[in-house]
Protein backbone atom coordinates (compact mmCIF):
# COMPACT_ATOMS: atom_id res chain seq x y z
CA UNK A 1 0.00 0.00 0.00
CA UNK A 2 1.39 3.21 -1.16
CA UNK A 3 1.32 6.36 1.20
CA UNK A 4 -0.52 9.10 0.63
CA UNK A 5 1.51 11.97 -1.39
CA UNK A 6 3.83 9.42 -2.67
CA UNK A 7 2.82 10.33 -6.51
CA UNK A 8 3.84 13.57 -5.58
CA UNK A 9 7.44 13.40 -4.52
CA UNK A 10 7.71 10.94 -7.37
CA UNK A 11 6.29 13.31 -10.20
CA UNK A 12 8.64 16.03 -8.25
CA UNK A 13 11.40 14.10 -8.58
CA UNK A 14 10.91 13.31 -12.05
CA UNK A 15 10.25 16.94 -13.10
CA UNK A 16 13.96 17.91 -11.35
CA UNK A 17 15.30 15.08 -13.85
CA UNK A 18 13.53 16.42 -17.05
CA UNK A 19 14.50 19.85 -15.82
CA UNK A 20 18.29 19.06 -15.41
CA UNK A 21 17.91 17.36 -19.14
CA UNK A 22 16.83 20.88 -20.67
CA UNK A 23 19.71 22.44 -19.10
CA UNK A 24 22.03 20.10 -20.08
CA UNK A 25 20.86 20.05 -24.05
CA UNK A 26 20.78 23.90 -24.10
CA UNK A 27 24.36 24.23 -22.87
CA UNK A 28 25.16 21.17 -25.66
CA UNK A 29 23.76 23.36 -28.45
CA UNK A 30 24.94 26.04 -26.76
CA UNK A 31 28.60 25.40 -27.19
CA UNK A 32 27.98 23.69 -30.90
CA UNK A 33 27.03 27.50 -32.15
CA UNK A 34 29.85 29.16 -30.48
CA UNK A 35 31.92 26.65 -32.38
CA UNK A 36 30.01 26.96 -35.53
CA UNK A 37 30.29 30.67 -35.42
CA UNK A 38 34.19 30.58 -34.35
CA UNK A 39 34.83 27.86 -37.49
CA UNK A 40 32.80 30.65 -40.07
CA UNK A 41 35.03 33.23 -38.90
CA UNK A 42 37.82 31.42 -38.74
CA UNK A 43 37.13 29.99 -42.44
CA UNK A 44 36.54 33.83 -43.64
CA UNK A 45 39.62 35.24 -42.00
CA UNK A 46 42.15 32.57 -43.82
CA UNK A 47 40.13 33.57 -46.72
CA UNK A 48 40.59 37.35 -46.56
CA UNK A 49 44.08 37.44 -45.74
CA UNK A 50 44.41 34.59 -48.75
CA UNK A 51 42.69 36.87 -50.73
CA UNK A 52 45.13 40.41 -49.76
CA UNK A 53 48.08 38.27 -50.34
CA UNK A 54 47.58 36.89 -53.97
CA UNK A 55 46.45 40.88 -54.55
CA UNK A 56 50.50 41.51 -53.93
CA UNK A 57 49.73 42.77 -50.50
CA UNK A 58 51.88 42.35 -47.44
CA UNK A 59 51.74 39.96 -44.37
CA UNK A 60 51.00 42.96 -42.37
CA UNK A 61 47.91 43.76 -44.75
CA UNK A 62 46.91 40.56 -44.79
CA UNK A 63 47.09 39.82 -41.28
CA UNK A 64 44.71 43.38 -40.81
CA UNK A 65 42.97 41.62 -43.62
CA UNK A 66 42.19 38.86 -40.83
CA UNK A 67 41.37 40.86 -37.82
CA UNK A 68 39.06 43.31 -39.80
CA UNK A 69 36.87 39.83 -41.24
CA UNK A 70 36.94 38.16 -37.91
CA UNK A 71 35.68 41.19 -36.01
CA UNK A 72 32.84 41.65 -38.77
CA UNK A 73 32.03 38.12 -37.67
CA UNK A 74 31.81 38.66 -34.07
CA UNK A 75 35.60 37.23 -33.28
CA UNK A 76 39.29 37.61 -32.03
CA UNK A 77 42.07 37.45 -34.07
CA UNK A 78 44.66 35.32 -31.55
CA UNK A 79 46.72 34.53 -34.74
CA UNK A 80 47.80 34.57 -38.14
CA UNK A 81 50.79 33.20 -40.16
CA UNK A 82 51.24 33.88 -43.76
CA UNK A 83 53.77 32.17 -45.93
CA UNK A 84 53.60 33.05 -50.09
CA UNK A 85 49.93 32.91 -50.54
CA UNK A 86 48.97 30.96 -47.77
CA UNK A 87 47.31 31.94 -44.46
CA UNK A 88 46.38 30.11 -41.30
CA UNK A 89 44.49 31.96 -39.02
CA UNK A 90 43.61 31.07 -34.69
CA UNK A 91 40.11 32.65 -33.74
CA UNK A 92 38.30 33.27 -30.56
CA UNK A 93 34.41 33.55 -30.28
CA UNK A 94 33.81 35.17 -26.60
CA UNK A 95 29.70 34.69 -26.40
CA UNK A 96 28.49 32.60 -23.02
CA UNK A 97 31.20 29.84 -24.14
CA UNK A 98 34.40 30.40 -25.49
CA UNK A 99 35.10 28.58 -28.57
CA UNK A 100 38.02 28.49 -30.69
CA UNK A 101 38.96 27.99 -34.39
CA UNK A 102 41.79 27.44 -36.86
CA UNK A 103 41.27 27.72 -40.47
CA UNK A 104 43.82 27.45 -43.53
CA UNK A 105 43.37 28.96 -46.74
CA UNK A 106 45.81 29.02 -49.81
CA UNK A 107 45.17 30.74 -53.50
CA UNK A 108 46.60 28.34 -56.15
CA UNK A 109 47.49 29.38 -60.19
CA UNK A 110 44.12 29.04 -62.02
């Protein structure tokens, strides 16, 4: 024989649980935009400073080149190496998480 209130506590206990399961997806999806956001801005950095160096520019435009497109995207330049027309750029999303990013870009001959 069950006690009276029993159901309750149970259906209590059961509504922490589901509770503590919403919290725990939203910080999940959460963290996978910061990430998606740092990877686009990472992606369109490389490509800008890619971009300023096969125009004949230098390292130091092309590294501006990579700070000006991250901050459009809502980033932090942390770094950015350029060798001929190559560029690998480090970003840093600062939103509720912190995500980072690395992205490489290189313009070829046609």
């Amino acid at each position: 024989m069950t006690q009276r209130g029993s159901v309750s506590v149970l259906m209590l206990a059961l509504l922490a649980i589901a509770f503590v399961l919403v919290i725990g997806a939203g910080a999940l999806g959460e963290a996978a935009v910061a990430r998606a956001r740092a990877q686009a801005a990472a992606d369109a950095a490389a490509l800008a400073a890619a971009d300023t160096l096969a125009l004949g520019r230098s390292e130091d435009a092309a590294r501006r080149a990579a700070e000006e497109t991250a901050a459009a995207n809502g980033a932090r330049l942390t770094s950015c190496g350029c060798a001929g027309l190559a560029a690998e750029v480090e970003v840093v999303v600062d939103a509720i998480r912190t995500a980072h990013a690395r992205a490489r870009a290189e313009i070829g001959p046609d």
